[in-house]
N, C-alpha and C. Protein backbone atom coordinates (compact mmCIF):
# COMPACT_ATOMS: atom_id res chain seq x y z
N UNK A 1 8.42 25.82 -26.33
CA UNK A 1 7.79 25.82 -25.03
C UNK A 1 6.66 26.84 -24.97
N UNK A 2 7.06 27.47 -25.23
CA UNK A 2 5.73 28.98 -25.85
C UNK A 2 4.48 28.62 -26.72
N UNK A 3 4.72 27.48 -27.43
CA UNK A 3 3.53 27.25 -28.02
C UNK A 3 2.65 26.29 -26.97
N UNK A 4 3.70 25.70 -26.10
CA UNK A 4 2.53 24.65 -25.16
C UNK A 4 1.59 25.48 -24.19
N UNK A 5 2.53 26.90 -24.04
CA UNK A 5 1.89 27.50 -23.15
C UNK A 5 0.61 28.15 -23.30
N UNK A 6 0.81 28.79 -24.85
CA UNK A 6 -0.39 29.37 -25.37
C UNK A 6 -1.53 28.14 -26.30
N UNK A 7 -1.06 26.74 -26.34
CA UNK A 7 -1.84 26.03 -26.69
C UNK A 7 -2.91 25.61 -25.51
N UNK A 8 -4.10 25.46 -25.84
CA UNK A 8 -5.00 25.16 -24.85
C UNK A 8 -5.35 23.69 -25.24
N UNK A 9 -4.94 22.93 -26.25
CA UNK A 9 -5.47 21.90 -26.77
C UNK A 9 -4.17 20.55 -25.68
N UNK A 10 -2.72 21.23 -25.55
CA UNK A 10 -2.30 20.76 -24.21
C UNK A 10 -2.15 20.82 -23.06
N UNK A 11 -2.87 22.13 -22.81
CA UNK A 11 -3.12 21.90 -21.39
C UNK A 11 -4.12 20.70 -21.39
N UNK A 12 -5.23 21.15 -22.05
CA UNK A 12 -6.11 20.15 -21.88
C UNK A 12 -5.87 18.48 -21.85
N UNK A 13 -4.93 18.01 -22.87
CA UNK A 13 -4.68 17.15 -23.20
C UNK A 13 -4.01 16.46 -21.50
N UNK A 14 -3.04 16.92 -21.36
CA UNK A 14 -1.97 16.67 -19.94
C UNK A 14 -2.82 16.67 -19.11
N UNK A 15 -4.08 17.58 -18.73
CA UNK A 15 -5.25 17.55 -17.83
C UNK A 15 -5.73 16.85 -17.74
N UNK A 16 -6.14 15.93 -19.08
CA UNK A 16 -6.89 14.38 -19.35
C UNK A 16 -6.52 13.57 -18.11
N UNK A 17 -5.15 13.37 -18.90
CA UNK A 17 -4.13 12.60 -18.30
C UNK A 17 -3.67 12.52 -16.95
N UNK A 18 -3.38 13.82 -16.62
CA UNK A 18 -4.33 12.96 -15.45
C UNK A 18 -4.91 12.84 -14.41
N UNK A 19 -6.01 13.04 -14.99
CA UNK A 19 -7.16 13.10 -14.73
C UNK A 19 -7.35 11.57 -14.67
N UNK A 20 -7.45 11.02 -15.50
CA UNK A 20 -7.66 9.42 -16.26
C UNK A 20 -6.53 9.11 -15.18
N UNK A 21 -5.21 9.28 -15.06
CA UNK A 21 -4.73 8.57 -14.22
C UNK A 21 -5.05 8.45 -12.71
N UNK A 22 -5.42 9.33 -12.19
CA UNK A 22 -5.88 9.41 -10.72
C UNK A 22 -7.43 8.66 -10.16
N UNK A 23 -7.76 8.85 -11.35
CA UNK A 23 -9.27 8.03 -11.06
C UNK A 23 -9.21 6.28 -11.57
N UNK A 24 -7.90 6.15 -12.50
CA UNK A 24 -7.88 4.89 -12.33
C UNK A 24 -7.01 4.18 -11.14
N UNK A 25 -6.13 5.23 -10.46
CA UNK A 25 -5.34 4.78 -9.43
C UNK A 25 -6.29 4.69 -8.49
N UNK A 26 -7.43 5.34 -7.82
CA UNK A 26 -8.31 5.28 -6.99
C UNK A 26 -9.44 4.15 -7.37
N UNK A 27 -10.06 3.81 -8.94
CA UNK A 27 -10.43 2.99 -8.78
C UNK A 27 -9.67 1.46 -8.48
N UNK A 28 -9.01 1.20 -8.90
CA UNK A 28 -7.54 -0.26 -8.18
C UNK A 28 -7.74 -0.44 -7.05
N UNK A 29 -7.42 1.00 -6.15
CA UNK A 29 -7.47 0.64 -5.07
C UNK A 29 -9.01 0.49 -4.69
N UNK A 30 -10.01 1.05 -4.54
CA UNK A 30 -11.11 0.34 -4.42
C UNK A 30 -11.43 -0.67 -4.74
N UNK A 31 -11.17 -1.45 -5.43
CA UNK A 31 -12.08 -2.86 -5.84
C UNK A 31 -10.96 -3.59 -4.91
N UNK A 32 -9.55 -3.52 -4.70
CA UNK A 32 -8.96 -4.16 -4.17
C UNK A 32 -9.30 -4.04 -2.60
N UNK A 33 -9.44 -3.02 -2.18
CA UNK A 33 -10.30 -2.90 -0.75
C UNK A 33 -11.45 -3.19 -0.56
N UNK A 34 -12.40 -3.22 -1.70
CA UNK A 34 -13.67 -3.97 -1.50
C UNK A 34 -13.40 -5.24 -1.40
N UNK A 35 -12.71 -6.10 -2.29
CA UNK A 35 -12.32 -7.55 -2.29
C UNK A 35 -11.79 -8.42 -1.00
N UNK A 36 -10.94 -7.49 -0.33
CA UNK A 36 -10.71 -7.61 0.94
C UNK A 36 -11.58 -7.65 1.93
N UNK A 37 -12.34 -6.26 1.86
CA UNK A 37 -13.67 -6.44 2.89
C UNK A 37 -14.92 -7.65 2.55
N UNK A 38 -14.73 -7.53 0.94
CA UNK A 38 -16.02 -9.21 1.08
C UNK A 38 -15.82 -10.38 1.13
N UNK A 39 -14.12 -10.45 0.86
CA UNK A 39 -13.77 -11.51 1.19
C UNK A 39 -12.52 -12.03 2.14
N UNK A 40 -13.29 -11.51 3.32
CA UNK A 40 -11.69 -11.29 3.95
C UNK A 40 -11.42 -12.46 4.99
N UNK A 41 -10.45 -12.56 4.85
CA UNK A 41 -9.65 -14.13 5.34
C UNK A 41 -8.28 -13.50 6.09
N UNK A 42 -7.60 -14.63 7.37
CA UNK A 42 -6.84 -13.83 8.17
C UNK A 42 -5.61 -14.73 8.26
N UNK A 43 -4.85 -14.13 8.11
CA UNK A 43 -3.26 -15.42 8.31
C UNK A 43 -2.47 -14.19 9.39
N UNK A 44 -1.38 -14.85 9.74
CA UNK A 44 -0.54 -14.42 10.20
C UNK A 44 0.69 -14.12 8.99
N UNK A 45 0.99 -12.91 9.05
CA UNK A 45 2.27 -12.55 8.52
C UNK A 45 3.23 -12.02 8.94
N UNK A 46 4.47 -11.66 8.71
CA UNK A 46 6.03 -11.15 8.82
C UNK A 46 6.35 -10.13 8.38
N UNK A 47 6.82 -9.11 9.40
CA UNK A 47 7.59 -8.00 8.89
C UNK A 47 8.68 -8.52 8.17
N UNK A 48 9.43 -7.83 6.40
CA UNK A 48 10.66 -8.39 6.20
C UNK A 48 11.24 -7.40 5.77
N UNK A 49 11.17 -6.26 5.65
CA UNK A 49 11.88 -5.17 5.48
C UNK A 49 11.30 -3.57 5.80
N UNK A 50 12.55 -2.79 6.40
CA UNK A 50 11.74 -1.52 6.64
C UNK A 50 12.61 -0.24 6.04
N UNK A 51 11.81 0.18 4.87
CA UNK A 51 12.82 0.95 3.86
C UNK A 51 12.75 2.33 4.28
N UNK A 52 14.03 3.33 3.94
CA UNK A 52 13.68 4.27 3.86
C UNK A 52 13.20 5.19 2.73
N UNK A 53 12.14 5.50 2.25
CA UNK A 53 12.10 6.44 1.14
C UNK A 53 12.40 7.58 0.53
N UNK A 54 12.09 8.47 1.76
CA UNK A 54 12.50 10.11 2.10
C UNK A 54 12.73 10.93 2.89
N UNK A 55 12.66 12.09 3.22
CA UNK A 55 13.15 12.37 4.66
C UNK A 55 11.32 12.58 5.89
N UNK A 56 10.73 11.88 4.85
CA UNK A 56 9.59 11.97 5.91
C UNK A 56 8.39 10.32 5.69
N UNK A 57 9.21 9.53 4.50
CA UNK A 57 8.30 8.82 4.27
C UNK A 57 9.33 7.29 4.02
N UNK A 58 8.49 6.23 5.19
CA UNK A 58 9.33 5.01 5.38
C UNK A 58 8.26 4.13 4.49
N UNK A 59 8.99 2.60 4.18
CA UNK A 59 8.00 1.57 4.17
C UNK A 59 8.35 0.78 4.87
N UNK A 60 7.35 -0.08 5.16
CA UNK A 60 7.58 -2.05 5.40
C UNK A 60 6.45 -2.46 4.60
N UNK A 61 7.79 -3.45 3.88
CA UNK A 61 7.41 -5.07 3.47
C UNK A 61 7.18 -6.10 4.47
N UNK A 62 5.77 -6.78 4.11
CA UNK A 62 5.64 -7.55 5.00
C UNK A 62 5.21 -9.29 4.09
N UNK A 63 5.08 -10.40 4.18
CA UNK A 63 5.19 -11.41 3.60
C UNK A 63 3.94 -12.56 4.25
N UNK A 64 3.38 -13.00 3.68
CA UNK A 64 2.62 -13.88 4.65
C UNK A 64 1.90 -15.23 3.16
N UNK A 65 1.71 -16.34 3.87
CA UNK A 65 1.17 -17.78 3.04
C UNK A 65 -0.11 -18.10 3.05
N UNK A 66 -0.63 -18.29 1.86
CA UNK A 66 -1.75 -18.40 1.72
C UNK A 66 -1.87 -19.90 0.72
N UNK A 67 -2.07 -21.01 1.33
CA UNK A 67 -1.80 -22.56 0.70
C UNK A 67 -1.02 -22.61 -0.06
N UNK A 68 0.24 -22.35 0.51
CA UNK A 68 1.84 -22.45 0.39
C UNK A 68 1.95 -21.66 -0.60
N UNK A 69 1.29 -20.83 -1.02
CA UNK A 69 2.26 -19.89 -1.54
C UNK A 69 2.31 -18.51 -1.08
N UNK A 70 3.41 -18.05 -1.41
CA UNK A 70 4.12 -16.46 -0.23
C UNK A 70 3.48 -15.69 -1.33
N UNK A 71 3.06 -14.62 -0.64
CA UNK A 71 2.29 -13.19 -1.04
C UNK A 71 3.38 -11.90 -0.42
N UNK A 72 2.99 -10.60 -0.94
CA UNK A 72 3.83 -9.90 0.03
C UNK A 72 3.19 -8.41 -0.31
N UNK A 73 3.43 -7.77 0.21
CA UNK A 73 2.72 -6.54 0.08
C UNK A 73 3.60 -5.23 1.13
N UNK A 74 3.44 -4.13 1.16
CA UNK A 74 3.91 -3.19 1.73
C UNK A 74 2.89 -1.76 2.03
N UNK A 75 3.58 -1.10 3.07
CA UNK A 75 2.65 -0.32 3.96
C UNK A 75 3.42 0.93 4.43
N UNK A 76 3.14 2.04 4.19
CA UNK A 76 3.41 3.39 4.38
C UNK A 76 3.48 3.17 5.93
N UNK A 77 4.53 3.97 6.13
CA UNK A 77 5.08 4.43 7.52
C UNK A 77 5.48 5.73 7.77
N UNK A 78 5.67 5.97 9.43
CA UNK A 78 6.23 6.69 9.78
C UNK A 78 7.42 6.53 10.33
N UNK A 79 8.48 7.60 10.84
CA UNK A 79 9.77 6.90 11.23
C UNK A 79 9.47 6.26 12.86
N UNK A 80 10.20 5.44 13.04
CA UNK A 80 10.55 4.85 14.31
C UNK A 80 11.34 4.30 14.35
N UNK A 81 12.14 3.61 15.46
CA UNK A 81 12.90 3.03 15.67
C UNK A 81 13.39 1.61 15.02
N UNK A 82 12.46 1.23 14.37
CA UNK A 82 12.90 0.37 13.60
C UNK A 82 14.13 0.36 12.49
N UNK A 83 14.02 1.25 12.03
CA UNK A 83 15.06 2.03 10.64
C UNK A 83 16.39 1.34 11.67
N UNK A 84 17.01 2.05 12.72
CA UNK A 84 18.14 1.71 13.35
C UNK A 84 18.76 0.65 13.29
N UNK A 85 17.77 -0.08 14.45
CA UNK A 85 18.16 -1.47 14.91
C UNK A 85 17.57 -2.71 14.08
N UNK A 86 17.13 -2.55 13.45
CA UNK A 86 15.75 -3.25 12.45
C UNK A 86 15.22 -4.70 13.66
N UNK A 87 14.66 -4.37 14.69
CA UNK A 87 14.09 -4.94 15.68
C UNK A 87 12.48 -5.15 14.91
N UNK A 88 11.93 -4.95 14.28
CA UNK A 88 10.78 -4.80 13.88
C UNK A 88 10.79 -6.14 12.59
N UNK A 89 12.18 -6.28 12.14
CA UNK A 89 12.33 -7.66 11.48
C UNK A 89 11.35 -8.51 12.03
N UNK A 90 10.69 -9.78 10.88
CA UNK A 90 10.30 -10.66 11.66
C UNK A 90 9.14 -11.00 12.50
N UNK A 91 9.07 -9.44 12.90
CA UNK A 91 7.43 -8.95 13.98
C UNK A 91 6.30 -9.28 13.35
N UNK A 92 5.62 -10.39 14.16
CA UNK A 92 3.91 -10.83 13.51
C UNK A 92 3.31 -9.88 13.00
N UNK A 93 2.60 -10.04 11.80
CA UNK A 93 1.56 -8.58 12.25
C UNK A 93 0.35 -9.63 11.37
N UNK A 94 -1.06 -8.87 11.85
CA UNK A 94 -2.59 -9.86 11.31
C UNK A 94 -2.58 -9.27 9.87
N UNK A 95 -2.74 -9.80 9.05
CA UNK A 95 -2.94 -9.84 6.96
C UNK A 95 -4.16 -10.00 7.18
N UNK A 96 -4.98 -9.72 7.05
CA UNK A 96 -6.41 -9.83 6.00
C UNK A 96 -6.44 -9.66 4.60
N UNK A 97 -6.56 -10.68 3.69
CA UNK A 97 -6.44 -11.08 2.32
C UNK A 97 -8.07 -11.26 1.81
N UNK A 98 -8.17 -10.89 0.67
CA UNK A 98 -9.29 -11.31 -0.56
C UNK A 98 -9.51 -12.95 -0.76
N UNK A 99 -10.01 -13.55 -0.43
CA UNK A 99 -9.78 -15.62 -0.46
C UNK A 99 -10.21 -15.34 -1.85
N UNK A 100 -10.74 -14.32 -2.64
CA UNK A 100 -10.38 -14.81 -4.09
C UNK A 100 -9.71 -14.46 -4.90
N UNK A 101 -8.37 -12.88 -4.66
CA UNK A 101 -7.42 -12.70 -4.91
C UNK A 101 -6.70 -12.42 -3.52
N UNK A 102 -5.68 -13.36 -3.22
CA UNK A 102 -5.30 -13.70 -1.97
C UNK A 102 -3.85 -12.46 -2.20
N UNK A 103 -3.50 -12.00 -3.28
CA UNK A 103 -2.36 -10.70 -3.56
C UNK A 103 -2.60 -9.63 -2.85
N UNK A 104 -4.50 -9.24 -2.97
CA UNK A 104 -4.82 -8.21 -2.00
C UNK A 104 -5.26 -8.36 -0.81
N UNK A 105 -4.69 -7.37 -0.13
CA UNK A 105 -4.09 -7.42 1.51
C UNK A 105 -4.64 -6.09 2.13
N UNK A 106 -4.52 -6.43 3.59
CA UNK A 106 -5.14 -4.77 4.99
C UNK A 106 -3.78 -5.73 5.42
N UNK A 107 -3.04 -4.98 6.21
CA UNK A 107 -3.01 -5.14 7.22
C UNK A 107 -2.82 -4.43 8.69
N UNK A 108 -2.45 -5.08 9.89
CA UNK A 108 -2.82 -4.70 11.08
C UNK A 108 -1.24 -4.65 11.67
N UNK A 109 -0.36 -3.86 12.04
CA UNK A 109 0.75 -4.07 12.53
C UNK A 109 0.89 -3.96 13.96
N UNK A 110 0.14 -4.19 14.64
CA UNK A 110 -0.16 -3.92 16.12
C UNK A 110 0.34 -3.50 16.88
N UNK A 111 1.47 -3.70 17.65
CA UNK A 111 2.02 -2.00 18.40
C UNK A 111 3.06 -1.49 17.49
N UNK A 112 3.00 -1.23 16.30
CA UNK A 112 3.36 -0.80 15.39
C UNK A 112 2.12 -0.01 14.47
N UNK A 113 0.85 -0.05 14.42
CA UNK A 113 -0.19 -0.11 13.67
C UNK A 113 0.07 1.78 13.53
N UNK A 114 -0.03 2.26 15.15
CA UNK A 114 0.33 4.03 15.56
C UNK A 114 1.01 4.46 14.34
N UNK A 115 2.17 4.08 13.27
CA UNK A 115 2.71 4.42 13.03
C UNK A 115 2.46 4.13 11.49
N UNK A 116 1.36 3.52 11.04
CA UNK A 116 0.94 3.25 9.55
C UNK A 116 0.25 4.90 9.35
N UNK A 117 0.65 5.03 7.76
CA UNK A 117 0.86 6.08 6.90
C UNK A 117 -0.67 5.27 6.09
N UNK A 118 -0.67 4.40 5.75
CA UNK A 118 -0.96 4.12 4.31
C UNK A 118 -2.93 4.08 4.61
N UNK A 119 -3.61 4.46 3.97
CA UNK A 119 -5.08 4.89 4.23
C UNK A 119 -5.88 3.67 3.47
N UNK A 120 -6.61 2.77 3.79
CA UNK A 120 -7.74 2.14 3.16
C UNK A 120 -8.64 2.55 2.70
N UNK A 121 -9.05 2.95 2.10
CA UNK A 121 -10.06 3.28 1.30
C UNK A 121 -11.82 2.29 1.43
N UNK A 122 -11.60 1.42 1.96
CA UNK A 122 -12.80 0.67 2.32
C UNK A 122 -12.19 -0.56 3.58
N UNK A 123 -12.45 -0.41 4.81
CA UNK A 123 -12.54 -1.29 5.65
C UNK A 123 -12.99 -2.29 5.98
């Protein structure tokens, strides 16, 4: 462990890494939020699950059809009342999809929206 510490050839190395990983996680999400914004198309979709992750960080899965076939995607939350009663099952919310990769998704959870976590990167 002493040699990683006094090696500078791994710090560096692990630094790469990620380095390389964060800028490819940010580029993904950009082109997938650009794709959305240039090609954006609107269905109606379904809340179908609302997970808990941690003691400060929820999700929902939400599901929606795009010429019969189901897509699905998920969205950072905050807590609410949903977790409990799972009343939020089911609840419309507006999808905006890519019409030329219809996988990438915005969406809009509407009196639920207050409570999205998850940040777009291009609108």
């Amino acid at each position: 462990m002493d040699k990683f510490k006094e090696n500078s050839f791994w710090k560096k190395f692990t630094f790469g890494l990620l380095a390389i990983a964060i800028i490819g996680g940010s580029t993904y999400h950009l082109i997938k939020d650009y794709s959305v914004k240039t090609n954006k198309k609107h269905v109606i979709g379904k809340i179908t699950n609302f997970q808990f992750i941690n003691m400060t960080r929820y999700s929902i899965d939400y599901e929606y059809i795009v010429e019969n076939k189901k897509y699905g995607g998920t969205v950072g939350v905050e807590y609410f009342d949903c977790y409990k009663n799972k009343d939020c099952l089911g609840y419309e919310i507006d999808v905006y999809y890519s019409s030329k990769n219809p996988k990438f998704s915005q969406v809009d959870l509407r009196k639920y929206e207050k409570f999205k976590t998850t940040v777009y990167l291009i609108k």
